[in-house]
Protein backbone atom coordinates (compact mmCIF):
# COMPACT_ATOMS: atom_id res chain seq x y z
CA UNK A 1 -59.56 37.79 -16.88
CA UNK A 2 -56.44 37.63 -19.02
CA UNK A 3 -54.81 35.39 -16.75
CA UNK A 4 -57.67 32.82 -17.23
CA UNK A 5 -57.25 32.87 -20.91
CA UNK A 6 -53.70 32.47 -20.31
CA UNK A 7 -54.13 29.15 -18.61
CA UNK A 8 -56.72 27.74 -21.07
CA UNK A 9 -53.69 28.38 -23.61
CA UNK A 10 -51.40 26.72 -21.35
CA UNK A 11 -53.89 23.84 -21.05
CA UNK A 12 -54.04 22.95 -24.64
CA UNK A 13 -50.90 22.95 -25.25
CA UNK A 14 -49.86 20.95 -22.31
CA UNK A 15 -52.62 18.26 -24.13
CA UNK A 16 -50.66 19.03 -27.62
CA UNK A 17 -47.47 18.00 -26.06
CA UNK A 18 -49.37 14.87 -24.04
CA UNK A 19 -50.58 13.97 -27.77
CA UNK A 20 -47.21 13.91 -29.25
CA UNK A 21 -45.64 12.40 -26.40
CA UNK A 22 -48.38 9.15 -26.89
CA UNK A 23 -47.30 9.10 -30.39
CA UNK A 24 -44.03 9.26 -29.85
CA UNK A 25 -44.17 6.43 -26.87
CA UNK A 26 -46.27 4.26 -29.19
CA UNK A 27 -43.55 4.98 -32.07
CA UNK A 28 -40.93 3.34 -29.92
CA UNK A 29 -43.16 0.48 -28.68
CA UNK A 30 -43.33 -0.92 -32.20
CA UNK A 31 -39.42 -0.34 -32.84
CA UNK A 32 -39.23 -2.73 -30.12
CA UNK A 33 -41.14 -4.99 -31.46
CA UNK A 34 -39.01 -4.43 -35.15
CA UNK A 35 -35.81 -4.68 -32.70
CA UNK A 36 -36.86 -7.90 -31.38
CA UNK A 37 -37.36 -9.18 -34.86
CA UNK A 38 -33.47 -7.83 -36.21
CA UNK A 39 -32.60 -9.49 -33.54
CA UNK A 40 -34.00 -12.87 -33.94
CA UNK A 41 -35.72 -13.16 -30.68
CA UNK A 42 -38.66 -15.49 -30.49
CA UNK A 43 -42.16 -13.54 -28.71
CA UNK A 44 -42.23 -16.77 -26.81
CA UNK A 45 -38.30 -15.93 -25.22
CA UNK A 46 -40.12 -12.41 -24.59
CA UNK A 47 -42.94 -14.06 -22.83
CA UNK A 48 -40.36 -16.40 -20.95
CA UNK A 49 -37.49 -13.91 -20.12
CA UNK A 50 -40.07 -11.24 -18.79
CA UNK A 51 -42.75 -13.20 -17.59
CA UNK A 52 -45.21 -11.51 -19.91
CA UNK A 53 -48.59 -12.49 -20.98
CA UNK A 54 -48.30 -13.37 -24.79
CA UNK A 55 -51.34 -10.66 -25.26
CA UNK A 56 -49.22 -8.06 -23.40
CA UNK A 57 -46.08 -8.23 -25.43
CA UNK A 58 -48.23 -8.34 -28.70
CA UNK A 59 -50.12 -5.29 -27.90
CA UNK A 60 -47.18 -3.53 -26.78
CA UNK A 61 -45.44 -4.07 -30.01
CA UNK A 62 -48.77 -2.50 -31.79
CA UNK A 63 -47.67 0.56 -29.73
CA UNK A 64 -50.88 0.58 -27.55
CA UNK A 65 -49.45 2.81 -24.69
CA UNK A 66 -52.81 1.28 -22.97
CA UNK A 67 -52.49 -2.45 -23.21
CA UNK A 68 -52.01 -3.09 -19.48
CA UNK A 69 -53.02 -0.74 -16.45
CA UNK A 70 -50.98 1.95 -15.18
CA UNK A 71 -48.37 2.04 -13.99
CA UNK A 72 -47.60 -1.20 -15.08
CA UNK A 73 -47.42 -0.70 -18.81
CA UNK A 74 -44.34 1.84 -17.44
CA UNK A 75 -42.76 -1.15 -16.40
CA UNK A 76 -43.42 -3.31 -18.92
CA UNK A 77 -42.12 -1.18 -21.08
CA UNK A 78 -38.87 -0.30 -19.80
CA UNK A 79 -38.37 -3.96 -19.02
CA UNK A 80 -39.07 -5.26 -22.89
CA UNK A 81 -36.99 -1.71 -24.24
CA UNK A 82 -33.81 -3.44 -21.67
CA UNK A 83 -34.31 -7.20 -22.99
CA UNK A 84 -33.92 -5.93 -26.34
CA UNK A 85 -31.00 -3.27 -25.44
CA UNK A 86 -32.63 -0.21 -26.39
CA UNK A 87 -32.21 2.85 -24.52
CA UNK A 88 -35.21 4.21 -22.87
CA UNK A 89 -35.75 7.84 -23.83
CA UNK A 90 -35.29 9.84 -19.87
CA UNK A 91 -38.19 12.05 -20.98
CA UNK A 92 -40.55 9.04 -20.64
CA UNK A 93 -41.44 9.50 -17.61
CA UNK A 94 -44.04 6.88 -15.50
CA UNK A 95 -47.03 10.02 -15.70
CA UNK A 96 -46.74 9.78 -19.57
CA UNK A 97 -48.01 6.28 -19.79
CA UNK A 98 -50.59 7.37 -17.81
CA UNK A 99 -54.21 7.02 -19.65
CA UNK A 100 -55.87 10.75 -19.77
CA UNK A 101 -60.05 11.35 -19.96
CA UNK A 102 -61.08 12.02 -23.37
């Protein structure tokens, strides 16, 4: 019986630190977008460079870890965080862009 309460704990906080880790994901998403702005790149050289839909680099720049499907927005956003010559943070990992059940 303790055990099982033990786990429950252990389940909401591995949600708490799921939460935070969207915000933080999102966070950086739009300081690409501000990035690509100090930097005077055009969203059509995005859209060109990366082969991106013009939707797709526009939503990622709102921070909407959920614009595209998984595992592609992964991809998409390593690949737009590399154009612009940001580091991607190691502790986003491909199962954090993943979209969890409400």
């Amino acid at each position: 019986m303790f055990n099982r309460g033990k786990s429950i704990k252990g389940s909401i906080n591995q949600q708490k630190k799921g939460f935070f880790l969207k915000e933080e994901i999102s966070d950086f998403l739009i300081n690409l977008g501000q990035k690509r702005t100090d930097l005077q790149i055009d969203v059509s050289q995005v859209v060109e460079k990366l082969k991106f839909p013009t939707r797709t680099v526009e939503e990622l720049e709102k921070g909407n870890v959920s614009f595209v499907q998984y595992p592609l927005n992964y991809f998409f956003s390593r690949q737009y965080a590399y154009l612009v010559g940001a580091e991607f943070p190691n502790h986003f990992n491909m199962q954090s862009f993943k979209k969890r059940g409400h």
